[in-house]
N, C-alpha and C. Protein backbone atom coordinates (compact mmCIF):
# COMPACT_ATOMS: atom_id res chain seq x y z
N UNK A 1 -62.48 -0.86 -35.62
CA UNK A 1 -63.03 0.14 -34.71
C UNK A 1 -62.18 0.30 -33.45
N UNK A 2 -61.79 -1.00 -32.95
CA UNK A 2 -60.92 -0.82 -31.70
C UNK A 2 -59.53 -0.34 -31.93
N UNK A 3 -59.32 -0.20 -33.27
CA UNK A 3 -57.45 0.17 -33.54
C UNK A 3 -57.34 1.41 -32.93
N UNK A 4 -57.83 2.48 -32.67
CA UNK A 4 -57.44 3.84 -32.31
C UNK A 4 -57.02 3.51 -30.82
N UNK A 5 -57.96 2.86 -30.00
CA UNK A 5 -57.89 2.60 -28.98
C UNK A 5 -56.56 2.03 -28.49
N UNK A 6 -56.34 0.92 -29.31
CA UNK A 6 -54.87 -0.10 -29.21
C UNK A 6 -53.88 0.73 -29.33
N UNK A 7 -53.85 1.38 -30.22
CA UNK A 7 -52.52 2.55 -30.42
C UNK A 7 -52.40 3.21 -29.26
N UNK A 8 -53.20 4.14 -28.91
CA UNK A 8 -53.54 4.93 -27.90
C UNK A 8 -53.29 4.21 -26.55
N UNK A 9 -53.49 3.22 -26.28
CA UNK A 9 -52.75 2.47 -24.67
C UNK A 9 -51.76 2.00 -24.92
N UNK A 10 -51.11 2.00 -26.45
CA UNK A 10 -49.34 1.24 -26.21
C UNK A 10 -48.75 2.20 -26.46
N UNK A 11 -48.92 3.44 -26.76
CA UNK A 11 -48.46 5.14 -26.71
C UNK A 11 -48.25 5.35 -25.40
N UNK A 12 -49.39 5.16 -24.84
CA UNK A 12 -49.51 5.84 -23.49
C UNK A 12 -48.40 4.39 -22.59
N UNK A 13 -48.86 3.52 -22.43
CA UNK A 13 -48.09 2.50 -21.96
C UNK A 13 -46.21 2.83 -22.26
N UNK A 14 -46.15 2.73 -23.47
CA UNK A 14 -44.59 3.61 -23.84
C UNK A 14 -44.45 4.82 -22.84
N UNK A 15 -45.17 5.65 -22.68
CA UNK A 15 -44.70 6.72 -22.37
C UNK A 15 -44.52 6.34 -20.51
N UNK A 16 -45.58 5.65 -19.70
CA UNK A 16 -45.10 5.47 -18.65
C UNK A 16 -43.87 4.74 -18.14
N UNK A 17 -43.74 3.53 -18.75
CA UNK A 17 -42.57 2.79 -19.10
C UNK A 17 -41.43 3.77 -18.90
N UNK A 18 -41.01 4.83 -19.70
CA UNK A 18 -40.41 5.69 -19.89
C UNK A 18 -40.12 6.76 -18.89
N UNK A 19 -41.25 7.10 -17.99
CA UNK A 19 -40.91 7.91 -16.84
C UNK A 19 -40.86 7.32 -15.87
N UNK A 20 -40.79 5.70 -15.41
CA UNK A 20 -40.73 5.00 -14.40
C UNK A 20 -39.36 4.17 -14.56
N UNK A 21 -38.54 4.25 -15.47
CA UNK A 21 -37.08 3.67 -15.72
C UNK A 21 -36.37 4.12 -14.93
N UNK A 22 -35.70 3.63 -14.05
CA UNK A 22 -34.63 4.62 -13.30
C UNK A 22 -33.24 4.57 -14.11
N UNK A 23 -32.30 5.59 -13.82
CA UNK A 23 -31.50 5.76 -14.20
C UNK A 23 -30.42 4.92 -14.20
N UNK A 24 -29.60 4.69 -15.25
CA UNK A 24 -28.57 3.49 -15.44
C UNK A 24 -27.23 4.05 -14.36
N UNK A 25 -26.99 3.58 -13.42
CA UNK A 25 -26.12 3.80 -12.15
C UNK A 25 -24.58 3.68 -13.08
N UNK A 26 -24.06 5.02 -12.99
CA UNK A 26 -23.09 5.20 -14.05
C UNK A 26 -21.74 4.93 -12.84
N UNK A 27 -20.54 3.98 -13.28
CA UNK A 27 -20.03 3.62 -12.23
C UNK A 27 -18.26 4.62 -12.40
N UNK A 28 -18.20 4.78 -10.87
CA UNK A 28 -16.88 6.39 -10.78
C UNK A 28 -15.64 5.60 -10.84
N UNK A 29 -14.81 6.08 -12.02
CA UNK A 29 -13.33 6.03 -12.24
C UNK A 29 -12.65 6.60 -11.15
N UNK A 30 -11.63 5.67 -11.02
CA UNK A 30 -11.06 6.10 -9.95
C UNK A 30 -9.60 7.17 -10.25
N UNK A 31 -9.02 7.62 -10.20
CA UNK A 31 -7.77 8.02 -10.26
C UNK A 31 -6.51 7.32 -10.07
N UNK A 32 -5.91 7.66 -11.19
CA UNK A 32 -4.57 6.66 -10.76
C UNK A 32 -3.86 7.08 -9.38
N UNK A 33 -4.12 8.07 -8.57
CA UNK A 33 -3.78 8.13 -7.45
C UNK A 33 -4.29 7.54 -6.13
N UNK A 34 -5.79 7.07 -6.51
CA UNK A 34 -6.87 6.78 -5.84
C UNK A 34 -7.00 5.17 -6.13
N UNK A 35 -6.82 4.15 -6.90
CA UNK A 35 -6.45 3.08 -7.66
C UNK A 35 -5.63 2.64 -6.90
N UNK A 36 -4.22 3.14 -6.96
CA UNK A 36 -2.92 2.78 -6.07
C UNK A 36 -3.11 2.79 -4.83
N UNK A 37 -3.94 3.54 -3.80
CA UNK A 37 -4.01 3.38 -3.02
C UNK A 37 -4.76 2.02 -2.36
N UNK A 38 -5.83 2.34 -2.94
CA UNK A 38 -6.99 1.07 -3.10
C UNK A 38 -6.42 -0.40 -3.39
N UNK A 39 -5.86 -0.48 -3.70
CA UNK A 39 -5.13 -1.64 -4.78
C UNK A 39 -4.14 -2.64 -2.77
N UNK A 40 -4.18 -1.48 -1.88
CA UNK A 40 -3.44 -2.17 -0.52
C UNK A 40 -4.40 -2.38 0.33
N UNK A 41 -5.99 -2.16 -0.08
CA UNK A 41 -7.28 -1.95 0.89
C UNK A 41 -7.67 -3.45 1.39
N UNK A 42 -7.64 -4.06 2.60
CA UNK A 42 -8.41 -5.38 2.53
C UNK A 42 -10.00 -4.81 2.59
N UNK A 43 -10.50 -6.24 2.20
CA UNK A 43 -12.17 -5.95 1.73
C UNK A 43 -12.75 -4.89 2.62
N UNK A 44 -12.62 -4.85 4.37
CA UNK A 44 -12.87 -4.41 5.17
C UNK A 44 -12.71 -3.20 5.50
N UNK A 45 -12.51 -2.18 4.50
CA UNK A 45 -12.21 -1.19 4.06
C UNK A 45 -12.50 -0.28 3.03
N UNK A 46 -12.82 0.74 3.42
CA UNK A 46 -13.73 1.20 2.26
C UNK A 46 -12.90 2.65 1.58
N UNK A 47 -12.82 3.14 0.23
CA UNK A 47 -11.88 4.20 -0.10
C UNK A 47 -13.17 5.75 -0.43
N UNK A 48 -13.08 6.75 -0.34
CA UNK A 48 -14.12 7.84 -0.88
C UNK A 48 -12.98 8.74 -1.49
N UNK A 49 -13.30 9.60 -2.25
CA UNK A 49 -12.02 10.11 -3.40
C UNK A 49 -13.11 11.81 -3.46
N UNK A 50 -12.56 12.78 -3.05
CA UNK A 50 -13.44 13.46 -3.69
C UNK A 50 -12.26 15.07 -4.22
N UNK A 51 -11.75 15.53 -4.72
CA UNK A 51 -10.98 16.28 -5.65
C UNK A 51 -9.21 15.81 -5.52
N UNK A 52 -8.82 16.55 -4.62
CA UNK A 52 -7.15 15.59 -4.67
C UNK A 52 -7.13 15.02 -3.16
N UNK A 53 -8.51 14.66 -2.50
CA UNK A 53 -8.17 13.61 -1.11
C UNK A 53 -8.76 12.55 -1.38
N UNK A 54 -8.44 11.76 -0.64
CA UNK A 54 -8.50 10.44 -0.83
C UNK A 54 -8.92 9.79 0.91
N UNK A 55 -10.03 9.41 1.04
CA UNK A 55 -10.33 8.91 2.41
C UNK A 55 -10.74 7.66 2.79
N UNK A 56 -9.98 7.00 3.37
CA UNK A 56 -9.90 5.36 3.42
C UNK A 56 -10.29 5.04 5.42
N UNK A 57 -11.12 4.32 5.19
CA UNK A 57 -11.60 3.80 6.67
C UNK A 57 -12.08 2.73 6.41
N UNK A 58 -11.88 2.00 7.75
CA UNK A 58 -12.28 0.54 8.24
C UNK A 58 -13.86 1.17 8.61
N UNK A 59 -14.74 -0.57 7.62
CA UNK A 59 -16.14 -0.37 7.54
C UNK A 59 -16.89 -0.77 9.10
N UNK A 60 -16.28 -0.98 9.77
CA UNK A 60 -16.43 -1.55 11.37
C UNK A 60 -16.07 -0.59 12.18
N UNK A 61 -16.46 0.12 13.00
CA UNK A 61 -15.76 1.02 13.99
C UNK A 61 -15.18 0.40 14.80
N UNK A 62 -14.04 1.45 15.39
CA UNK A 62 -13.13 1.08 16.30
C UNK A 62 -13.35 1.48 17.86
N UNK A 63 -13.16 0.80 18.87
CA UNK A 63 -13.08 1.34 20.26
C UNK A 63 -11.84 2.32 20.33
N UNK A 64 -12.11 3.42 20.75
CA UNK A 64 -10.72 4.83 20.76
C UNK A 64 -10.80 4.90 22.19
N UNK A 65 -9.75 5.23 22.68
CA UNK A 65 -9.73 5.44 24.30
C UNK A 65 -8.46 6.19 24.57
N UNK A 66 -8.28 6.85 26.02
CA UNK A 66 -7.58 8.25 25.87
C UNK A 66 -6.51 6.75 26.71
N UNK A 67 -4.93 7.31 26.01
CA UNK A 67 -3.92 6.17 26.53
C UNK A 67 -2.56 6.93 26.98
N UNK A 68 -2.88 8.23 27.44
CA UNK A 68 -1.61 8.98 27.67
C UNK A 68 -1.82 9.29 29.74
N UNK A 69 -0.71 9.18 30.11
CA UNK A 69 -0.55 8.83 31.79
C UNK A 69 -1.61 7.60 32.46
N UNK A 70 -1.35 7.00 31.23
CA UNK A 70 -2.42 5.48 32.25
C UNK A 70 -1.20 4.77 33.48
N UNK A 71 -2.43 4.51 33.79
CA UNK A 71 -1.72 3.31 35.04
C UNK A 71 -1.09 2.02 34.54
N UNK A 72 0.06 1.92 35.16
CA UNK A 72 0.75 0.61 34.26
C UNK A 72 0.04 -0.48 34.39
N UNK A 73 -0.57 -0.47 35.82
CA UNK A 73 -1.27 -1.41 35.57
C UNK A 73 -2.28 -1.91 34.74
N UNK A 74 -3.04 -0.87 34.10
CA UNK A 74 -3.85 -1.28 33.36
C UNK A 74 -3.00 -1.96 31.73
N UNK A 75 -1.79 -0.97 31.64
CA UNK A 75 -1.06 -1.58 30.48
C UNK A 75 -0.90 -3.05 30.14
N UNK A 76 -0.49 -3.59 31.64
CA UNK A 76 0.43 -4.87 31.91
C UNK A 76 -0.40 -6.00 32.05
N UNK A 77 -1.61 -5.34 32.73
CA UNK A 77 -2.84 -6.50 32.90
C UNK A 77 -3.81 -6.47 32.07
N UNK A 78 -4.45 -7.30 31.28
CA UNK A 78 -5.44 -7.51 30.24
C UNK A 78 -7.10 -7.21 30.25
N UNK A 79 -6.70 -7.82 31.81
CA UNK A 79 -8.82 -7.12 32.16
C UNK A 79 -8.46 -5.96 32.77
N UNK A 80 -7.45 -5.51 33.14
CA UNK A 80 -7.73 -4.23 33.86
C UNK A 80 -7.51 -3.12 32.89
N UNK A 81 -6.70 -3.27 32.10
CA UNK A 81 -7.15 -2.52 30.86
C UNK A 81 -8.49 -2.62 30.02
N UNK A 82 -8.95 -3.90 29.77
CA UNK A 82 -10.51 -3.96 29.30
C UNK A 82 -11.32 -2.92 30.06
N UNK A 83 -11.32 -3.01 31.46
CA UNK A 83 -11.93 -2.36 32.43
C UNK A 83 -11.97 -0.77 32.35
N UNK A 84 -10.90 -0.72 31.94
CA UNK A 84 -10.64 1.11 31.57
C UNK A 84 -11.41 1.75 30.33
N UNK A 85 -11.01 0.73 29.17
CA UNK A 85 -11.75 0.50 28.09
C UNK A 85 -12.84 0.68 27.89
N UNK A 86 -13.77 -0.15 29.14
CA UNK A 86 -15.12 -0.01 28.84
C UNK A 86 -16.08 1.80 29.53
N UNK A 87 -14.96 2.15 30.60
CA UNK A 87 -15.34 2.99 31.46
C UNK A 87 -14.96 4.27 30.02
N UNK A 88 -13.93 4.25 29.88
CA UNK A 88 -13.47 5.33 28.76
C UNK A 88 -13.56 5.32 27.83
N UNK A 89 -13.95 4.39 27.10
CA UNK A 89 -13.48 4.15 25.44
C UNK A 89 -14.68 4.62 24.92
N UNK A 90 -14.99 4.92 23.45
CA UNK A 90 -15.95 5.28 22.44
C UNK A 90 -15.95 5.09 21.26
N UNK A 91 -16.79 4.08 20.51
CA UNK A 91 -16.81 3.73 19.24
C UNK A 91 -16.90 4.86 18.46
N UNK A 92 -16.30 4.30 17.58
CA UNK A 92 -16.01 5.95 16.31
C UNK A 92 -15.29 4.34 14.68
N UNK A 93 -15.47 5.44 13.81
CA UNK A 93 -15.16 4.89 12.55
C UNK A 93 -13.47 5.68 12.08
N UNK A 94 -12.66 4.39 12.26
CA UNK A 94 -11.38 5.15 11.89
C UNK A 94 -10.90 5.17 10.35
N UNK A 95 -10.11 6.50 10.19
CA UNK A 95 -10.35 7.40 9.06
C UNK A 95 -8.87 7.75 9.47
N UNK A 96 -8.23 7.49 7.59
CA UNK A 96 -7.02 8.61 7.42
C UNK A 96 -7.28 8.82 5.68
N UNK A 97 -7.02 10.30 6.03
CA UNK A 97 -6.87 11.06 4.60
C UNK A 97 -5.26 11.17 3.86
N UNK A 98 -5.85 10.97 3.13
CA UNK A 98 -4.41 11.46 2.15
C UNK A 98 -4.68 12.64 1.15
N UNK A 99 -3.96 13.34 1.44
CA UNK A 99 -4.15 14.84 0.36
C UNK A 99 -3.13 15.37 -0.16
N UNK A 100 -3.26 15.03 -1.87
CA UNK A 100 -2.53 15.45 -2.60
C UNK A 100 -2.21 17.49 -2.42
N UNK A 101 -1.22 17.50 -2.66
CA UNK A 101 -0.62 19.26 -2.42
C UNK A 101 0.11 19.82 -3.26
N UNK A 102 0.62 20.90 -3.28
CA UNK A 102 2.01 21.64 -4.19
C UNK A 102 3.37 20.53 -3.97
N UNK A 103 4.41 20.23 -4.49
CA UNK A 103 5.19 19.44 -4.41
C UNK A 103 6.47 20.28 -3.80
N UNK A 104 6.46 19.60 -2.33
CA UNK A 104 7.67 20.52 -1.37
C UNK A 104 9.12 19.69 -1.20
N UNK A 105 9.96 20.80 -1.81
CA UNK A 105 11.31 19.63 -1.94
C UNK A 105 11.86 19.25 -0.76
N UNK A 106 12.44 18.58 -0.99
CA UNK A 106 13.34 17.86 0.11
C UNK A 106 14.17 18.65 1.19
N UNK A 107 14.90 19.50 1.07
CA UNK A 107 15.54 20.39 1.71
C UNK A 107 14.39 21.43 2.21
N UNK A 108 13.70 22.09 1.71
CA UNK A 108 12.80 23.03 2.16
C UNK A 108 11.83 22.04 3.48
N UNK A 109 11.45 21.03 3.49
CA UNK A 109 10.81 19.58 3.77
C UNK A 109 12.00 19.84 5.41
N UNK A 110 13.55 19.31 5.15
CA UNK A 110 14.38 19.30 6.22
C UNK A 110 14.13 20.79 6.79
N UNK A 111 14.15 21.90 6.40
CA UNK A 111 14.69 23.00 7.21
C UNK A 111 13.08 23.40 8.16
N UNK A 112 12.08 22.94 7.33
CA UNK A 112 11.07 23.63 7.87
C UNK A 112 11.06 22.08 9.35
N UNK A 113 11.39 20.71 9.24
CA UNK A 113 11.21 20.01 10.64
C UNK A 113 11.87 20.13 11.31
N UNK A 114 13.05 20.78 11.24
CA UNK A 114 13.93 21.24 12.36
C UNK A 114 13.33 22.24 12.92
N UNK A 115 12.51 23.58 12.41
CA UNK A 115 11.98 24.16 13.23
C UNK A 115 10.67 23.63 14.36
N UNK A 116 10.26 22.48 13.39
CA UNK A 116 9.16 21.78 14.12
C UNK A 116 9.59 21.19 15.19
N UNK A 117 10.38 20.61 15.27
CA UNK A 117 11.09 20.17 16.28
C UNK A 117 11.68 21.08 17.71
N UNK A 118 11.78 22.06 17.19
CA UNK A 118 11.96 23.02 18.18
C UNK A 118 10.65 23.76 19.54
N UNK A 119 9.52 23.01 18.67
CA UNK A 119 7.98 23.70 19.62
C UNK A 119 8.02 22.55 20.33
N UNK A 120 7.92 22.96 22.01
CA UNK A 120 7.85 22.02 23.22
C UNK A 120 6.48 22.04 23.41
N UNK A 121 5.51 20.50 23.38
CA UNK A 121 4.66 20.23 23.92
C UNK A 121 4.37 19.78 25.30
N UNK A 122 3.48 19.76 26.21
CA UNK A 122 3.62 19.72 27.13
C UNK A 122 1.97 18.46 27.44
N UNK A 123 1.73 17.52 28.56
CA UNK A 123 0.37 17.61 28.67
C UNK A 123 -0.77 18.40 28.71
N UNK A 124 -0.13 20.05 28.97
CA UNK A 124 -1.62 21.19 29.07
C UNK A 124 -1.41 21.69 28.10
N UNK A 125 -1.17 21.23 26.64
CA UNK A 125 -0.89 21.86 25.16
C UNK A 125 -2.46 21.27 24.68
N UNK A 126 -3.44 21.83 24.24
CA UNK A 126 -4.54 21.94 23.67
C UNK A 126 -4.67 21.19 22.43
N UNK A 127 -5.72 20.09 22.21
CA UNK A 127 -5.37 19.35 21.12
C UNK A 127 -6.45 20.21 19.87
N UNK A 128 -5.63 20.62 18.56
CA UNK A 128 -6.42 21.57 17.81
C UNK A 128 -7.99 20.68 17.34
N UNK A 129 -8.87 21.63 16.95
CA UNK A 129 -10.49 21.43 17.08
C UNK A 129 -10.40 21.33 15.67
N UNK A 130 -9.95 20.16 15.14
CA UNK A 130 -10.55 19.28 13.93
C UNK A 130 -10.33 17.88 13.31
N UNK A 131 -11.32 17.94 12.42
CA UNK A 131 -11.66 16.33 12.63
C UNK A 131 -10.31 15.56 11.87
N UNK A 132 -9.52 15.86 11.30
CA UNK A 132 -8.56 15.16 11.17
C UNK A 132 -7.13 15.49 10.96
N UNK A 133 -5.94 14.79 11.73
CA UNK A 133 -4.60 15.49 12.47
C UNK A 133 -3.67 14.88 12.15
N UNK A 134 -2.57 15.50 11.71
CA UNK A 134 -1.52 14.89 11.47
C UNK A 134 -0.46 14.15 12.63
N UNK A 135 0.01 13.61 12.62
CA UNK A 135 1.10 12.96 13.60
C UNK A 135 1.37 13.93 14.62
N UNK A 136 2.05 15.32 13.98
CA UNK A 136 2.61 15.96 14.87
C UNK A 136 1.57 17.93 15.19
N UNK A 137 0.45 17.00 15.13
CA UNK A 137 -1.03 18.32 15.27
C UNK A 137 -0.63 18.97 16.51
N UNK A 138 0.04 18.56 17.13
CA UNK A 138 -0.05 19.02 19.16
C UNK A 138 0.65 20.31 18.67
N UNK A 139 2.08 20.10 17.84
CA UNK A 139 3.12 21.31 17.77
C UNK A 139 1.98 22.94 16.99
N UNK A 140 1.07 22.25 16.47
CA UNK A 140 0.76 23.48 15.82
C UNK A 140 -0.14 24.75 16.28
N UNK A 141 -0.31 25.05 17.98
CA UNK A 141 -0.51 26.06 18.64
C UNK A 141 0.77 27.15 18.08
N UNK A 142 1.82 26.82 17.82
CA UNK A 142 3.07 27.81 17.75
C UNK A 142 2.96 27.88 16.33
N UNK A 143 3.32 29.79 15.92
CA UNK A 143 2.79 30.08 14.56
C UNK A 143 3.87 29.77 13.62
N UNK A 144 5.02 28.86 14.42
CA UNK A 144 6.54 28.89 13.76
C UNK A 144 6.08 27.46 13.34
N UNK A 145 5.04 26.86 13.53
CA UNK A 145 4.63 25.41 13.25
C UNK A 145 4.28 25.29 11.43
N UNK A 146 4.71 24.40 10.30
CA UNK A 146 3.83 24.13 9.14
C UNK A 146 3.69 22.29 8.98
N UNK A 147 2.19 22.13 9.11
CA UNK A 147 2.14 20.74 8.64
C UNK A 147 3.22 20.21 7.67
N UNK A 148 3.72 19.19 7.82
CA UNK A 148 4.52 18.42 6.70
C UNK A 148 4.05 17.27 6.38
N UNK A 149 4.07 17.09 4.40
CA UNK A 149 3.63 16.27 4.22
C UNK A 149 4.62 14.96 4.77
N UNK A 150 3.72 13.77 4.29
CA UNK A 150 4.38 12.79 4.34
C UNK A 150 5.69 11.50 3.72
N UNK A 151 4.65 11.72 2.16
CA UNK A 151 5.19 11.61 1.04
C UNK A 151 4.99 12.19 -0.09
N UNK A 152 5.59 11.95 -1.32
CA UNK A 152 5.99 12.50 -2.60
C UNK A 152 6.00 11.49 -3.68
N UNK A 153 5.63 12.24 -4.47
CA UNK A 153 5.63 11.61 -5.90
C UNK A 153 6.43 12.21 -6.56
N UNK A 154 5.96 12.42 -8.39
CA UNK A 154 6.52 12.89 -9.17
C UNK A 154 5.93 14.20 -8.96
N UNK A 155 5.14 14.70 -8.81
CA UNK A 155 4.38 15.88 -8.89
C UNK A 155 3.84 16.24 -8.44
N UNK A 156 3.85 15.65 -6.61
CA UNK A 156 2.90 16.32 -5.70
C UNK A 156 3.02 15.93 -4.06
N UNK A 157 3.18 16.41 -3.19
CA UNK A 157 3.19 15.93 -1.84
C UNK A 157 1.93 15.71 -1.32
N UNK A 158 2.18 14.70 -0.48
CA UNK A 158 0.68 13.71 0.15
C UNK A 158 1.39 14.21 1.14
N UNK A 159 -0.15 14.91 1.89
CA UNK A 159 -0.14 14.49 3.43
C UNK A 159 -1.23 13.70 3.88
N UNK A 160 -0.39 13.30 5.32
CA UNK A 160 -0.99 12.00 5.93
C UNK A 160 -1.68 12.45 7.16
N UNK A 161 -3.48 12.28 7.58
CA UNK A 161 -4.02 12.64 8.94
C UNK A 161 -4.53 11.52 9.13
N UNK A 162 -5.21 11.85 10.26
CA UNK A 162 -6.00 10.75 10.88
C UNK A 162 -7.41 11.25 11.29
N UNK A 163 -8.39 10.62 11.82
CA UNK A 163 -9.46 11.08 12.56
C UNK A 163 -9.23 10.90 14.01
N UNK A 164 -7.86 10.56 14.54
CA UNK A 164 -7.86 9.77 15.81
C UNK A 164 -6.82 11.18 16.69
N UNK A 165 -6.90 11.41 17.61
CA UNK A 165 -5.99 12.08 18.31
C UNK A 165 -5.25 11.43 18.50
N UNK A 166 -3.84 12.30 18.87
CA UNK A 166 -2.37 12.30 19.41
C UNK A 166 -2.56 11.15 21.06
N UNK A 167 -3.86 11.49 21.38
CA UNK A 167 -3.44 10.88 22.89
C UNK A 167 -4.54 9.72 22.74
N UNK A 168 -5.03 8.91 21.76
CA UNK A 168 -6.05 8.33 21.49
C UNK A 168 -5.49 6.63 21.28
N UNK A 169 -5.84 5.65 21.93
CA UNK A 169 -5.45 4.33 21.14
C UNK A 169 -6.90 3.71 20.79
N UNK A 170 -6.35 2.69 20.40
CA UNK A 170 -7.21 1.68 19.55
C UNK A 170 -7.33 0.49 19.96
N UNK A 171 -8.47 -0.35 20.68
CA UNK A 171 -9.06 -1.54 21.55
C UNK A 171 -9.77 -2.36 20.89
N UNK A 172 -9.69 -3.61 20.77
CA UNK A 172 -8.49 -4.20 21.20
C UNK A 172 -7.09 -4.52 20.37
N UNK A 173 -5.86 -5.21 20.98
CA UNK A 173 -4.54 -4.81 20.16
C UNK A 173 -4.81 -5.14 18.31
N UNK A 174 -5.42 -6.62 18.54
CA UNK A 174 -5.23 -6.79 17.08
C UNK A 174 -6.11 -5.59 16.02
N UNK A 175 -6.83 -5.06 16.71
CA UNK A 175 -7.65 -4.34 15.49
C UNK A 175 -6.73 -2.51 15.36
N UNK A 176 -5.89 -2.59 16.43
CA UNK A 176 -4.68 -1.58 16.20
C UNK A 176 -4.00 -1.62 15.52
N UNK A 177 -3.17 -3.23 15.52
CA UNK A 177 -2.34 -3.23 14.91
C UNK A 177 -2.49 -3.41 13.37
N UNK A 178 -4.16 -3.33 12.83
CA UNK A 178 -4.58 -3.75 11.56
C UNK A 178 -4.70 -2.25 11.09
N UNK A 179 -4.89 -1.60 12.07
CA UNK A 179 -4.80 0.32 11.54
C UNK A 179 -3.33 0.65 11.03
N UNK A 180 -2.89 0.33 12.43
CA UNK A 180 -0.98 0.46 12.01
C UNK A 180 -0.14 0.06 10.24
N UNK A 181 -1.38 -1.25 10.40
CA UNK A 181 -0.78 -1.84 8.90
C UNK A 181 -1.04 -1.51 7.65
N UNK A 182 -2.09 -0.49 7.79
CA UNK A 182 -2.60 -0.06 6.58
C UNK A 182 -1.58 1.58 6.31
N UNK A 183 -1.10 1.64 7.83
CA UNK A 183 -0.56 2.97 7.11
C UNK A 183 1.28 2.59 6.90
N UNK A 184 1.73 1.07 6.95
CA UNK A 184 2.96 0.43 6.53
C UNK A 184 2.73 0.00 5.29
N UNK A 185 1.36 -0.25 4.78
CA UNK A 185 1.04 -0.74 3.10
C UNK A 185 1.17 0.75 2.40
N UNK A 186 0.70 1.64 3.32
CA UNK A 186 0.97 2.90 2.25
C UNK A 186 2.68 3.50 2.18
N UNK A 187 3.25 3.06 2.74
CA UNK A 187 4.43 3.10 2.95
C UNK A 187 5.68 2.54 1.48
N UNK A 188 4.63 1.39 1.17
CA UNK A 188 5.13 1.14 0.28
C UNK A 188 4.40 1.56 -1.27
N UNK A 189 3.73 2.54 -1.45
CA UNK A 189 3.08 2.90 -2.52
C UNK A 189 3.95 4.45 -2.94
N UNK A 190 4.31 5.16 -1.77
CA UNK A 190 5.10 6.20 -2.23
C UNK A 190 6.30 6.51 -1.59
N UNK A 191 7.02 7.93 -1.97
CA UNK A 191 8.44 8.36 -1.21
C UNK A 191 7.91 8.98 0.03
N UNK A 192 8.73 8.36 0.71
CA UNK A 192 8.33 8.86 2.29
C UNK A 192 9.50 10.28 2.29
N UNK A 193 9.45 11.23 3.08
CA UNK A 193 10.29 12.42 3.28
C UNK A 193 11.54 11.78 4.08
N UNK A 194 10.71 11.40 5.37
CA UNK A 194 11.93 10.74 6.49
C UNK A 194 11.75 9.26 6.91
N UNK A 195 12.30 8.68 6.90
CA UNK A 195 12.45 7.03 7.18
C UNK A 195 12.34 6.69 8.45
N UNK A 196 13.02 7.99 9.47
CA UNK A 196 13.12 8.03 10.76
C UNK A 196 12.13 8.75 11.23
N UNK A 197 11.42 8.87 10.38
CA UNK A 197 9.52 9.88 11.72
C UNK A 197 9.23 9.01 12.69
N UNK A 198 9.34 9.36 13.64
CA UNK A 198 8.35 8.52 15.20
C UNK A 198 6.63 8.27 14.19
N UNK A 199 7.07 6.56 14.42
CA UNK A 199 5.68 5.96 13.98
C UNK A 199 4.93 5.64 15.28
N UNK A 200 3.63 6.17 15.58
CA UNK A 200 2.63 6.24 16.43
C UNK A 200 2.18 5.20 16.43
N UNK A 201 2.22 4.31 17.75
CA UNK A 201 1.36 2.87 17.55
C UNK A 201 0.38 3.34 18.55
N UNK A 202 -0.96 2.07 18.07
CA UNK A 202 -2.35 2.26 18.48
C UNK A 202 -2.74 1.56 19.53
N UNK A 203 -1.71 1.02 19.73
CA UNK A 203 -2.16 -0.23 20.75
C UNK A 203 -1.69 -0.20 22.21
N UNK A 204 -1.88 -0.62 23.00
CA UNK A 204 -1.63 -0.89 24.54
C UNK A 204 -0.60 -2.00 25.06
């Protein structure tokens, strides 16, 4: 007499079972472009990949502070730079992208930084309104300006930004110089264009 019943709550029991399973967390392949990069990440670092960019930041934010016409003194002395630090500085999460592109040769690469080289920045040159800048972002008010990538592969030019401005450092030294180093590990993952680019340090 009770069998209809028994069936009937391990039916029904099945069926809730079934709409209360959550979904099996399916885990994202990375790209062999996205892999290689990752592969120079210390733990403290996290990679996000989403069509041909690739965005790698330290999981700790950084103190950023404006480091262009400071007082030497604050350079030379340790608390008096702290002191500036604390008055100016602002935690933020530092971030550089890498974005795969069309593959720009070498010579086309030289003729277009010689023109870059030719746009004079000044301190009242406007720093452009977005969130992430290449080395030489200041030059690109002038329409004779084109981003250049950084490096090259077999089949594609990477360019290199940052989330940090041109006039921005990084407090205190050692956690600068751990930014600095992540973009000397990428250094060695691909072809750089120029050997001689002014490398931007973060530190004080």
């Amino acid at each position: 007499m009770n069998h209809p019943w028994v069936i009937c709550g391990t039916v029904l029991l099945a069926i809730l079972c079934s709409c209360t399973r959550l979904p099996e967390k399916q885990s994202h392949q990375r790209t062999a472009f996205a892999a290689r990069i990752e592969s120079i990440l210390p733990p403290n670092w996290a990679l996000e990949e989403t069509g041909q960019e690739v965005v790698i930041g330290r999981k700790e934010p950084v103190t950023s502070y404006p480091c262009v016409s400071m007082d030497v003194r604050a350079v030379r002395d340790a608390e008096t730079l702290k002191q500036y630090v604390n008055r100016n500085g602002e935690s933020q999460t530092y971030q550089i992208r890498l974005r795969r592109a069309a593959l720009v040769g070498v010579s086309e690469y030289r003729r277009q930084q010689v023109i870059n080289k030719q746009i004079v920045v000044t301190k009242q040159t406007a720093m452009p309104n977005r969130k992430f800048l290449e080395d030489d972002a200041m030059r690109s008010y002038d329409s004779r300006y084109r981003e250049l990538p950084e490096y090259y592969d077999d089949a594609s030019s990477i360019y290199l930004e940052t989330n940090l401005g041109p006039y921005e450092c990084v407090y205190p030294n050692p956690v600068a110089e751990e930014c600095e180093g992540i973009r000397q590990r990428l250094d060695s993952l691909f072809n750089r264009y120029s050997s001689d680019n002014y490398r931007r340090t973060l530190g004080r």
